[in-house]
C-alpha atoms as a PDB file:
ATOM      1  CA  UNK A   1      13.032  11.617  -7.957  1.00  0.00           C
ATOM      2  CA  UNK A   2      12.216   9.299  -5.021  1.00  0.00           C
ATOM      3  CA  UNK A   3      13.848   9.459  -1.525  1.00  0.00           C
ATOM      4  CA  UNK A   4      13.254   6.887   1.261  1.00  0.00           C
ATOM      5  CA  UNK A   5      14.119   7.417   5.102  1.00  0.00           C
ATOM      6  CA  UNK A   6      14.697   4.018   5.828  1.00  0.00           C
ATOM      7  CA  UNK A   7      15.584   1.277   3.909  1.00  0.00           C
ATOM      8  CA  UNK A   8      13.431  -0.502   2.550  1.00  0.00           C
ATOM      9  CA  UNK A   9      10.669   2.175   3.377  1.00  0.00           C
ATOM     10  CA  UNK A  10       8.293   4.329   2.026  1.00  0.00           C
ATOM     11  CA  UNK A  11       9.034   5.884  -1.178  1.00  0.00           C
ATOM     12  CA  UNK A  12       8.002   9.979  -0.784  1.00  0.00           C
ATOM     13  CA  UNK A  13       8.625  11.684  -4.416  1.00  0.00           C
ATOM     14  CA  UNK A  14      10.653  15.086  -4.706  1.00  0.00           C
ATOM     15  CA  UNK A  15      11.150  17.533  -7.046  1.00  0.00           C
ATOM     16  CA  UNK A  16      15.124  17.405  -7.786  1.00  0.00           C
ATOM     17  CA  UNK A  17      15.377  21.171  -9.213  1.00  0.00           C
ATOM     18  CA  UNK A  18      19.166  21.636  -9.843  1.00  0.00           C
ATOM     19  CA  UNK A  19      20.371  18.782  -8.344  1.00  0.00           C
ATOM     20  CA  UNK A  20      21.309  15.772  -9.814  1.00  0.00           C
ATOM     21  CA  UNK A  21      22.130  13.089  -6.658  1.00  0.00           C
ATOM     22  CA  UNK A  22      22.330   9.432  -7.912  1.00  0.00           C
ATOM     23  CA  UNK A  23      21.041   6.204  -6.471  1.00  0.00           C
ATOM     24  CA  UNK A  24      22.491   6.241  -2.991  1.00  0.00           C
ATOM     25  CA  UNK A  25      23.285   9.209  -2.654  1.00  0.00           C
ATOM     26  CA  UNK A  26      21.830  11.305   0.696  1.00  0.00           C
ATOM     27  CA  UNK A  27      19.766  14.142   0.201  1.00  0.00           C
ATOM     28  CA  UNK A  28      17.804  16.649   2.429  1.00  0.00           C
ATOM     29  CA  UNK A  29      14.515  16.612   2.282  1.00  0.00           C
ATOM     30  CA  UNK A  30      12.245  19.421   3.635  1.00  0.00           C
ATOM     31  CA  UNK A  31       9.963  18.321   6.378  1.00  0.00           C
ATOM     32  CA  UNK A  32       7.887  20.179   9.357  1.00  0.00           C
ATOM     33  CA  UNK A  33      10.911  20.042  11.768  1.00  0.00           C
ATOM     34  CA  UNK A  34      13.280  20.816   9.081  1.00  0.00           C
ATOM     35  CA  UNK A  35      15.234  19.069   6.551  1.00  0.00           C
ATOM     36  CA  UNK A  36      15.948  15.645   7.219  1.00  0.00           C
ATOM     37  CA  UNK A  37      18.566  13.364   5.468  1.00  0.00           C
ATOM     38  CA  UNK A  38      17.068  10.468   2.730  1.00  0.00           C
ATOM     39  CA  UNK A  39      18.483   8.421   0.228  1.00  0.00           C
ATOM     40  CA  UNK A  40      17.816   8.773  -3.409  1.00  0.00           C
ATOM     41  CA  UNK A  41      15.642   5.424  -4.335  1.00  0.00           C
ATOM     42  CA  UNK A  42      15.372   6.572  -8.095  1.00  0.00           C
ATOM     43  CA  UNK A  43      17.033   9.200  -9.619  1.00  0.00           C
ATOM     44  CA  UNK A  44      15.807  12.392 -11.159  1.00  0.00           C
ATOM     45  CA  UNK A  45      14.096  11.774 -14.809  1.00  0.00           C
ATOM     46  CA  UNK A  46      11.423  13.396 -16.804  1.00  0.00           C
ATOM     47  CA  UNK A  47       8.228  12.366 -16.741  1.00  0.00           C
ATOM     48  CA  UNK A  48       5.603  12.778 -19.368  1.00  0.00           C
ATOM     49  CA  UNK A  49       3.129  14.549 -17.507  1.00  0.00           C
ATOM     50  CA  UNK A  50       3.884  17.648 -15.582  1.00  0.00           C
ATOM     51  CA  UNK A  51       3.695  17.067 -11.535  1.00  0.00           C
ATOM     52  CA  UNK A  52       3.378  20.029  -9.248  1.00  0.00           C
ATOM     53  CA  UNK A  53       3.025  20.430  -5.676  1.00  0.00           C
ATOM     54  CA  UNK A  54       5.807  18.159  -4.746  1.00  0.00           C
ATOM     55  CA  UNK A  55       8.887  19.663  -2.492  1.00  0.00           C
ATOM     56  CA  UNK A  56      12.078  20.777  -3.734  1.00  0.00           C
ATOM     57  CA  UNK A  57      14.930  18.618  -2.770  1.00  0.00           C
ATOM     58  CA  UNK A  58      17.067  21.030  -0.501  1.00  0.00           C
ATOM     59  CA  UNK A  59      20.321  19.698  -2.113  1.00  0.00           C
ATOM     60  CA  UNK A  60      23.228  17.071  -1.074  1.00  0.00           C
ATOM     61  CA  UNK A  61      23.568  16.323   2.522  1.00  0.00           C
ATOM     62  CA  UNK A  62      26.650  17.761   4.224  1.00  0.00           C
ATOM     63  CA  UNK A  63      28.926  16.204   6.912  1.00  0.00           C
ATOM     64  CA  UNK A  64      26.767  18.041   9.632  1.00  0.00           C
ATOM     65  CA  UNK A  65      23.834  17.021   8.267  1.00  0.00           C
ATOM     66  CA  UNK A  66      24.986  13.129   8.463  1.00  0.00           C
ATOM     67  CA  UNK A  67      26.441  13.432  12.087  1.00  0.00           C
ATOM     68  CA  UNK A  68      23.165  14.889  12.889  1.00  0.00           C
ATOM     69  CA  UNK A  69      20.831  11.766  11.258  1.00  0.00           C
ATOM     70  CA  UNK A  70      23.198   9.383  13.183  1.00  0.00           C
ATOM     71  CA  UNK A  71      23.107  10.776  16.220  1.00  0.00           C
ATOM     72  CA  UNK A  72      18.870  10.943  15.982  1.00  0.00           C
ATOM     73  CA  UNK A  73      19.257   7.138  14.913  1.00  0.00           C
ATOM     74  CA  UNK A  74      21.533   6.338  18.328  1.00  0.00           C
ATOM     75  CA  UNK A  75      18.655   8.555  20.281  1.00  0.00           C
ATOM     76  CA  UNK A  76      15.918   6.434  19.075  1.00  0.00           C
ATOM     77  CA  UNK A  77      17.126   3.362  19.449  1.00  0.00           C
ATOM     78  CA  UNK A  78      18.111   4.012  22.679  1.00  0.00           C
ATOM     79  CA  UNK A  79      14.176   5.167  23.434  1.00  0.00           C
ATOM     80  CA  UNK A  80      13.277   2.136  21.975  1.00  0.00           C
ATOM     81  CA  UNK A  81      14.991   0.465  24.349  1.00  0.00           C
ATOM     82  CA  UNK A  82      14.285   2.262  27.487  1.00  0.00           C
ATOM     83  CA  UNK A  83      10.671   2.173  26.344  1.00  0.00           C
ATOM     84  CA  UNK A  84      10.699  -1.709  26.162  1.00  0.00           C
ATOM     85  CA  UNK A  85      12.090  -1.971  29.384  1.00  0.00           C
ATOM     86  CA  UNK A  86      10.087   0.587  31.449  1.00  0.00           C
ATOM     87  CA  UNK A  87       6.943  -0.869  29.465  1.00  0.00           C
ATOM     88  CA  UNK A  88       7.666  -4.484  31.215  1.00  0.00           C
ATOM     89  CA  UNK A  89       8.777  -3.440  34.286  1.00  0.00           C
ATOM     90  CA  UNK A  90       4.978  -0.949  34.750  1.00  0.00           C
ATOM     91  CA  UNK A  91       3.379  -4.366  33.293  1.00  0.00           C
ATOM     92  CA  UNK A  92       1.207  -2.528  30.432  1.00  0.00           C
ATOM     93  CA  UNK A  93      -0.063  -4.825  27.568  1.00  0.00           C
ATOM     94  CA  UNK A  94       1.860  -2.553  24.945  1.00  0.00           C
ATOM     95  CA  UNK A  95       4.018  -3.171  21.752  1.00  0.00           C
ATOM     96  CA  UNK A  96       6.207  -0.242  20.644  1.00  0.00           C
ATOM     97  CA  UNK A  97       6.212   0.246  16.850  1.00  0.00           C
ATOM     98  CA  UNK A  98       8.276   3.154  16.453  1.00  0.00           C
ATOM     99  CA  UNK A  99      10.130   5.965  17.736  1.00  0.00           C
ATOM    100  CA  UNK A 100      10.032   9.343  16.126  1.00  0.00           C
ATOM    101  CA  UNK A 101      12.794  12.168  18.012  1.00  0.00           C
ATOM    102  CA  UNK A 102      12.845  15.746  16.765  1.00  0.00           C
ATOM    103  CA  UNK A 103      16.233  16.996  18.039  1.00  0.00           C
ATOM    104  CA  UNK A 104      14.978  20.643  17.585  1.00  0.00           C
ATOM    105  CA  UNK A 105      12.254  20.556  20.637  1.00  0.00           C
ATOM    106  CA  UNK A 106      14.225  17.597  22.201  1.00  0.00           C
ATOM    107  CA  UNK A 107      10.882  15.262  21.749  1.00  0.00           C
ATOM    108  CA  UNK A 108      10.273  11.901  21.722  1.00  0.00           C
ATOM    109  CA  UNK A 109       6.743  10.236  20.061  1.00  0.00           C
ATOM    110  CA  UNK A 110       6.504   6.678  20.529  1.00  0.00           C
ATOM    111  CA  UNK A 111       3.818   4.970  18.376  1.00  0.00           C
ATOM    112  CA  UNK A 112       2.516   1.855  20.037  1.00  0.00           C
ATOM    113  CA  UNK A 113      -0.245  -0.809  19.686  1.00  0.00           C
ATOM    114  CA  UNK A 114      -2.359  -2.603  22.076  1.00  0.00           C
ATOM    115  CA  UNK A 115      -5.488  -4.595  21.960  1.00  0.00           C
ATOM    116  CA  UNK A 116      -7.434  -1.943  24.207  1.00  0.00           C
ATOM    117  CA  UNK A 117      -6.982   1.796  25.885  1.00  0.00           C
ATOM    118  CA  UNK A 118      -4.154   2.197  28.056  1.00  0.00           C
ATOM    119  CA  UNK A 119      -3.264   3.946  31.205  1.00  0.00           C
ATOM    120  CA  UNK A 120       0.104   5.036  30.207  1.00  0.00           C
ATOM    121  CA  UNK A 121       0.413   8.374  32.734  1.00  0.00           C
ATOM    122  CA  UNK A 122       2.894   6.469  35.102  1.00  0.00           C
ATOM    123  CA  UNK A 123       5.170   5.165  32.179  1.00  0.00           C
ATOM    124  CA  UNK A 124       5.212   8.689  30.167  1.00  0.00           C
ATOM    125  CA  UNK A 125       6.893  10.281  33.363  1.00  0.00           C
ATOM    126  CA  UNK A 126       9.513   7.631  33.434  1.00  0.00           C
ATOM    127  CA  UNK A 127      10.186   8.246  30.099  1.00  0.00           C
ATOM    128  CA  UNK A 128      10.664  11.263  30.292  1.00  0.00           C
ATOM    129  CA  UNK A 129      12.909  11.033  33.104  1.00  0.00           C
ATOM    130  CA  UNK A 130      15.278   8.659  32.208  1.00  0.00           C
ATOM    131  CA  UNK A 131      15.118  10.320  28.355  1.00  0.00           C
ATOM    132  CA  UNK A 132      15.457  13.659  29.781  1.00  0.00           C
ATOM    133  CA  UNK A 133      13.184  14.883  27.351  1.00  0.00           C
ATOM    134  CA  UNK A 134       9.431  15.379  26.514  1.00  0.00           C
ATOM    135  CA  UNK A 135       7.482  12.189  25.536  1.00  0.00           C
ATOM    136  CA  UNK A 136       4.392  11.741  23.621  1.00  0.00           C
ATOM    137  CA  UNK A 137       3.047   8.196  23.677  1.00  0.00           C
ATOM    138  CA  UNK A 138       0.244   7.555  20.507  1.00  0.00           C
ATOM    139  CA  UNK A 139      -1.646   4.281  20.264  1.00  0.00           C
ATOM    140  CA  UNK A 140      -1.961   3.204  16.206  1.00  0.00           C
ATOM    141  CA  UNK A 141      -4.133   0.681  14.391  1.00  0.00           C
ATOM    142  CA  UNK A 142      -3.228  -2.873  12.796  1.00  0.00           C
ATOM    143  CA  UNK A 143      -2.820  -0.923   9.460  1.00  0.00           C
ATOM    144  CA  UNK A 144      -1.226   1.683  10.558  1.00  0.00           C
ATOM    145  CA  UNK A 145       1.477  -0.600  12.248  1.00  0.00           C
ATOM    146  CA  UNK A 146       2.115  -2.848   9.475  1.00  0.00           C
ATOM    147  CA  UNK A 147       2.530   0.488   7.743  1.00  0.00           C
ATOM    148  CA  UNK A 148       5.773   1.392  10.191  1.00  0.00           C
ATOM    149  CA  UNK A 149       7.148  -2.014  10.608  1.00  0.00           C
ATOM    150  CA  UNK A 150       6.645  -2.868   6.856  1.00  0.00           C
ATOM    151  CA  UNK A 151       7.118  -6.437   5.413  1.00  0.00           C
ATOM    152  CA  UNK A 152       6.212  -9.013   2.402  1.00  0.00           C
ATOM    153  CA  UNK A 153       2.562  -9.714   1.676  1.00  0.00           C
ATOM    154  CA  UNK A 154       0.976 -12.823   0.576  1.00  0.00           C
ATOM    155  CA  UNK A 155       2.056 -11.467  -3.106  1.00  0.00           C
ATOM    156  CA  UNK A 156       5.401 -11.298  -2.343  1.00  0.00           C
ATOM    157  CA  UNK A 157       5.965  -7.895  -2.641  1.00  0.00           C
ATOM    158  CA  UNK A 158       6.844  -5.217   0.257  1.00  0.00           C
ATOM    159  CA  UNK A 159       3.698  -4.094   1.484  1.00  0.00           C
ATOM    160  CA  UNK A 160       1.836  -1.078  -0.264  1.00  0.00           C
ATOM    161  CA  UNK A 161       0.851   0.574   2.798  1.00  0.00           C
ATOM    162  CA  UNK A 162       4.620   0.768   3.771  1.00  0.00           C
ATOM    163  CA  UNK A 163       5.878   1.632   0.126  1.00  0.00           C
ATOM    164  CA  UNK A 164       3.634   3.769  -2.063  1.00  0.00           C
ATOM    165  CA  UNK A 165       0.069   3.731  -0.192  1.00  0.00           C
ATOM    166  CA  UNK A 166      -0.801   6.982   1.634  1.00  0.00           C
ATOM    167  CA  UNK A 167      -4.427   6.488   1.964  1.00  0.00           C
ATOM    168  CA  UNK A 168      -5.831   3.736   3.732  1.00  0.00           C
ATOM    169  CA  UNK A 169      -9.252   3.554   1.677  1.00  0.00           C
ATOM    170  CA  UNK A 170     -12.120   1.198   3.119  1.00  0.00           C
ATOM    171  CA  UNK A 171     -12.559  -2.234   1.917  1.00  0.00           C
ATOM    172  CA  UNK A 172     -15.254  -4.357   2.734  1.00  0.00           C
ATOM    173  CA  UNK A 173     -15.758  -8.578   1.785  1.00  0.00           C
ATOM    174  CA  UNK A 174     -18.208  -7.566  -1.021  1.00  0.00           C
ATOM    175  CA  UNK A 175     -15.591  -6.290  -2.489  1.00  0.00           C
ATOM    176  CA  UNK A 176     -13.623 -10.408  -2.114  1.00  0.00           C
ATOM    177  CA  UNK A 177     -17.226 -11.501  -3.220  1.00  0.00           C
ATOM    178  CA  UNK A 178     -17.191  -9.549  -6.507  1.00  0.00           C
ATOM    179  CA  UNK A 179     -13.778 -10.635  -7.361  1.00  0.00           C
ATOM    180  CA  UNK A 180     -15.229 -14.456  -6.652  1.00  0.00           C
ATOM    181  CA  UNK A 181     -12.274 -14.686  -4.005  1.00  0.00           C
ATOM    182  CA  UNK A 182     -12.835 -17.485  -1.124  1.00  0.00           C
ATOM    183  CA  UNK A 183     -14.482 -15.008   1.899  1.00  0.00           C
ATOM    184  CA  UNK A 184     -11.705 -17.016   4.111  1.00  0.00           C
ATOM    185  CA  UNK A 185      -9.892 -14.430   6.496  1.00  0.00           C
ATOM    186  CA  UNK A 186      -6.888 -16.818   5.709  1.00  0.00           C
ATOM    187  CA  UNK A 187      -6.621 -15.785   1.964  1.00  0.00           C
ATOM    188  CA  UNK A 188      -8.131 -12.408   1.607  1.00  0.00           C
ATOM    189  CA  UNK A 189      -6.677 -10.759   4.984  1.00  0.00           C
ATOM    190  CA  UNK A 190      -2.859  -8.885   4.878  1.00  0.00           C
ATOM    191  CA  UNK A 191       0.183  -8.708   7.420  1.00  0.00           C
ATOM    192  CA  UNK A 192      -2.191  -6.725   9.144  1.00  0.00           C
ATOM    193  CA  UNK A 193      -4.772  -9.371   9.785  1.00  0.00           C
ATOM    194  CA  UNK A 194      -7.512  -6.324   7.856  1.00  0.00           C
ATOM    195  CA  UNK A 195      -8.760  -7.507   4.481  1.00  0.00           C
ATOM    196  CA  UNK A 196      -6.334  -6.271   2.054  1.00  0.00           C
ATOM    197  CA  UNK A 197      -6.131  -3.231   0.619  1.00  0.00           C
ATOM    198  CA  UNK A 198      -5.489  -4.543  -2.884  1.00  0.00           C
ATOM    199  CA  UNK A 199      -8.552  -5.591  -2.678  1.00  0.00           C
ATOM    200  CA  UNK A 200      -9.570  -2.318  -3.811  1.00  0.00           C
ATOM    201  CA  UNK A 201      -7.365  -1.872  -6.667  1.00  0.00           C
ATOM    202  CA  UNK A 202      -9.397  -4.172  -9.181  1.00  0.00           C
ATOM    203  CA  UNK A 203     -12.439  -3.456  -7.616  1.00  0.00           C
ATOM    204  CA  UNK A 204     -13.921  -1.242 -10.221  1.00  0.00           C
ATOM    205  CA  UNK A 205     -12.729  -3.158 -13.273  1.00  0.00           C
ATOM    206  CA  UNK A 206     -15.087  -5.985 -12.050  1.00  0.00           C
ATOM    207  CA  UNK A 207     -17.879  -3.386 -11.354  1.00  0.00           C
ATOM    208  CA  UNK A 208     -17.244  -2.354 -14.981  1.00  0.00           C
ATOM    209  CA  UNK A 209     -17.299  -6.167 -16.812  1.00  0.00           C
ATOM    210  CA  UNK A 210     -20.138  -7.094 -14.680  1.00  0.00           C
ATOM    211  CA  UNK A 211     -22.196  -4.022 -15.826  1.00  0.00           C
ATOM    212  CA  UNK A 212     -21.427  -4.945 -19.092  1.00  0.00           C
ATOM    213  CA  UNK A 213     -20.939  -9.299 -19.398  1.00  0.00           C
ATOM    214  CA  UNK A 214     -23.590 -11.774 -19.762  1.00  0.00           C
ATOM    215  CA  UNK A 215     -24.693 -12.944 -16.412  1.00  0.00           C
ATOM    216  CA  UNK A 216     -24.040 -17.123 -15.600  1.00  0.00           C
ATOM    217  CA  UNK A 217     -26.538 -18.551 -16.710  1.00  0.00           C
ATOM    218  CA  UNK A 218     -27.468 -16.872 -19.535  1.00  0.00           C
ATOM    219  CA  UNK A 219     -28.284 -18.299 -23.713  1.00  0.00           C
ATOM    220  CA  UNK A 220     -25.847 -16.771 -25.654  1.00  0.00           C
ATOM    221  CA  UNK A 221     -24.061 -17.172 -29.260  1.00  0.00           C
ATOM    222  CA  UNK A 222     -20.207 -17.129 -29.893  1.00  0.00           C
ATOM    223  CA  UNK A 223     -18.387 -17.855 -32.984  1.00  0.00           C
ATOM    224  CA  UNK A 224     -18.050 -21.538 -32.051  1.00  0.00           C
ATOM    225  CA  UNK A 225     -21.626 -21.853 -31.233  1.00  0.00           C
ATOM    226  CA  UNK A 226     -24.770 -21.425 -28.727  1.00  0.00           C
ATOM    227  CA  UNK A 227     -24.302 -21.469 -25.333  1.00  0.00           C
ATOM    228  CA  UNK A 228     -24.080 -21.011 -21.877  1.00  0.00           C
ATOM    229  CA  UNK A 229     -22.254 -18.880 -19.493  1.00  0.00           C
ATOM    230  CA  UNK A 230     -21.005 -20.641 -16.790  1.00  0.00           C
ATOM    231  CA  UNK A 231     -18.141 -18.464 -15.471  1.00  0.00           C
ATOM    232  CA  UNK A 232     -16.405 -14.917 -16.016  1.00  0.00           C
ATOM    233  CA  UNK A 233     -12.473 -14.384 -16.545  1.00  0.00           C
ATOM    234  CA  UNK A 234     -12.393 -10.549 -15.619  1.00  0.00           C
ATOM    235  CA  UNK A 235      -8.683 -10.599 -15.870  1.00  0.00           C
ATOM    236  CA  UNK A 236      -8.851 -11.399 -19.523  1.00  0.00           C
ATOM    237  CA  UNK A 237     -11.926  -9.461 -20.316  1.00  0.00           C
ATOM    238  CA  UNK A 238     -13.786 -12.870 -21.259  1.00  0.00           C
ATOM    239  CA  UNK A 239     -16.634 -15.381 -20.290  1.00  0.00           C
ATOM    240  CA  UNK A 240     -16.484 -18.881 -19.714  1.00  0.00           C
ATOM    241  CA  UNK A 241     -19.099 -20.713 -22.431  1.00  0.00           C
ATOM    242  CA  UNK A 242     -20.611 -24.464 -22.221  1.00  0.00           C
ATOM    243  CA  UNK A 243     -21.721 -25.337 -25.581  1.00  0.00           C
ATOM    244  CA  UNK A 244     -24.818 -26.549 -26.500  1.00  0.00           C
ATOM    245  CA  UNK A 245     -23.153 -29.211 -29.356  1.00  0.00           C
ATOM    246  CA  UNK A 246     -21.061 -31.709 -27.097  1.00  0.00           C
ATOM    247  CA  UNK A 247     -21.144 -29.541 -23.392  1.00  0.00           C
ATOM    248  CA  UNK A 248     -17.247 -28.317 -24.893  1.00  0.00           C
ATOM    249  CA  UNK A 249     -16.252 -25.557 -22.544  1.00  0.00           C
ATOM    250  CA  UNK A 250     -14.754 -22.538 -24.029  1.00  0.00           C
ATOM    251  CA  UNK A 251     -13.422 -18.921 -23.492  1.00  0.00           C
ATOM    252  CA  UNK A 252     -14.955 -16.137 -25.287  1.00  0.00           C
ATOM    253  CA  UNK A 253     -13.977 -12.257 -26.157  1.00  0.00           C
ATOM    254  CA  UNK A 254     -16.833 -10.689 -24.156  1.00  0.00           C
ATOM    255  CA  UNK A 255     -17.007  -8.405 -27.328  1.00  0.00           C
ATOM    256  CA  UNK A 256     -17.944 -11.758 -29.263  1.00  0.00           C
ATOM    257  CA  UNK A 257     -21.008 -12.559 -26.821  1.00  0.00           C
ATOM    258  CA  UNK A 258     -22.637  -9.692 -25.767  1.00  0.00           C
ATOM    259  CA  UNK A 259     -21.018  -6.497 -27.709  1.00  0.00           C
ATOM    260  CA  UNK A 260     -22.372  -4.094 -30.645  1.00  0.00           C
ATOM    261  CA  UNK A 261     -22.166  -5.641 -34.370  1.00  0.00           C
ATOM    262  CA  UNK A 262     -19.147  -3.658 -34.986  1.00  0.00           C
ATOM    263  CA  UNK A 263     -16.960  -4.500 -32.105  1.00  0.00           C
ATOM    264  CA  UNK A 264     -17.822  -8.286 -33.270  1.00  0.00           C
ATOM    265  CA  UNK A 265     -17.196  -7.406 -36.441  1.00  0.00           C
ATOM    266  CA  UNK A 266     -13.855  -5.547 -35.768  1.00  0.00           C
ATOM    267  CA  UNK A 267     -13.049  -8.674 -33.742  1.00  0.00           C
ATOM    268  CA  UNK A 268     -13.951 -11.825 -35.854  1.00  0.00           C
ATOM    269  CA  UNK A 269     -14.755 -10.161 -38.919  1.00  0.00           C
ATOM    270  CA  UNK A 270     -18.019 -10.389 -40.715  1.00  0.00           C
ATOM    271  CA  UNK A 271     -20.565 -12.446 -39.313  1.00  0.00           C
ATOM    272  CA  UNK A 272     -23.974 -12.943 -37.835  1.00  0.00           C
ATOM    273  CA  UNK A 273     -24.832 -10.513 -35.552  1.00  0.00           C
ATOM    274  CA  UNK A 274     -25.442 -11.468 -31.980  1.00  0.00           C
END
């Protein structure tokens, strides 16, 4: 099964055990503080692999258990506020991104960006003052605050990072270069003005088709006729072909142009080899 905190937020997966909670339905989820109260995203099914290491769902939540999450959701908001406030009034080039409160210890963390290092000693004790609590103030990256506020990337889906992602993995522009995408910060860059993490996704299928495809440029034969290859389709697993009779352009199985006799021959049936 899948639980979210917020909506719209992260999916973390959990193991239902007994329990059988439908979609909607709160659950408690065991954390490091405790168990905390979720909503069931998808409900329990069987999967065709077997999954370990993934925590047990602690059951239903109760009425206590609700009263509690609500009052923890009134507490941080009400940081959030303070925070915004005492943040302008000390002047401090700072954005809050989010408010964590464990009730247990009576703390606050509040994640925040800012375009350099901060002196932030004179704002944590007003904080903590006018919280009466302890107060932890952590600066966070451009991905790593896309990843809290969430949002819609250029694809028009919620962003990975604040979905399913739990691993921000490095991507570089050779990567865009590979995939023959436009190196234009405007196209290949996410919410998070970084370079996409998508990006890394396809990555090694073009690594693959590259190691085995026809570079551009090269004399080759396909079933309609010599050739050359002027262009790759990775997506389709096929090259792009200008032939030699007329300049006709045409799309070719890369199987057809540059594979073994028998894939051409599983392919097209029998023929000259290539």
């Amino acid at each position: 099964m899948a639980v979210s905190f917020t909506r719209y937020g992260r999916l973390y997966y959990l193991d239902p055990g007994e329990h059988s909670p439908k979609v909607g339905d709160k659950v408690l989820v065991p954390t490091d503080s405790g168990p905390e109260v979720a909503e069931c995203v998808w409900a329990p099914q069987y999967t065709s692999e077997d999954v370990d290491g993934l925590p047990l769902c602690a059951g239903p939540a109760g009425e206590e258990h609700l009263a509690r999450d609500e009052s923890n959701k009134r507490r941080r908001a009400e940081a959030r506020s303070v925070s915004k406030r005492l943040i302008k009034r000390h002047g401090l080039p700072m954005k809050v991104v989010g408010i964590d409160y464990l009730d247990a210890d009576n703390v606050y963390t509040v994640y925040f960006s800012a375009p350099h290092r901060v002196d932030f000693r004179a704002l944590v004790r007003d904080l903590a003052r006018n919280l009466r609590a302890r107060v932890e103030l952590r600066q966070i990256g451009p991905r790593d605050e896309a990843r809290l506020q969430g949002g819609i990337g250029p694809c028009g889906r919620d962003l990975c990072c604040a979905t399913f992602l739990k691993d921000f993995e490095p991507v570089s522009v050779r990567m865009a270069k590979d995939q023959d995408l436009p190196v234009n910060p405007l196209r290949i860059a996410g919410a998070c003005g970084r370079l996409m993490c998508c990006l890394k996704y396809e990555h090694p299928l073009y690594q693959e088709f590259r190691a085995s495809a026809p570079r551009v440029g090269v004399s080759v034969e396909t079933p309609e006729g010599a050739g050359t290859v002027v262009g790759h389709n990775v997506p389709s697993d096929s090259v792009v072909v200008r032939l030699n009779d007329g300049g006709r352009r045409c799309a070719c199985s890369k199987a057809s142009v540059c594979g073994p006799r028998k894939a051409y021959d599983s392919t097209y049936g029998d023929g000259e080899p290539v």
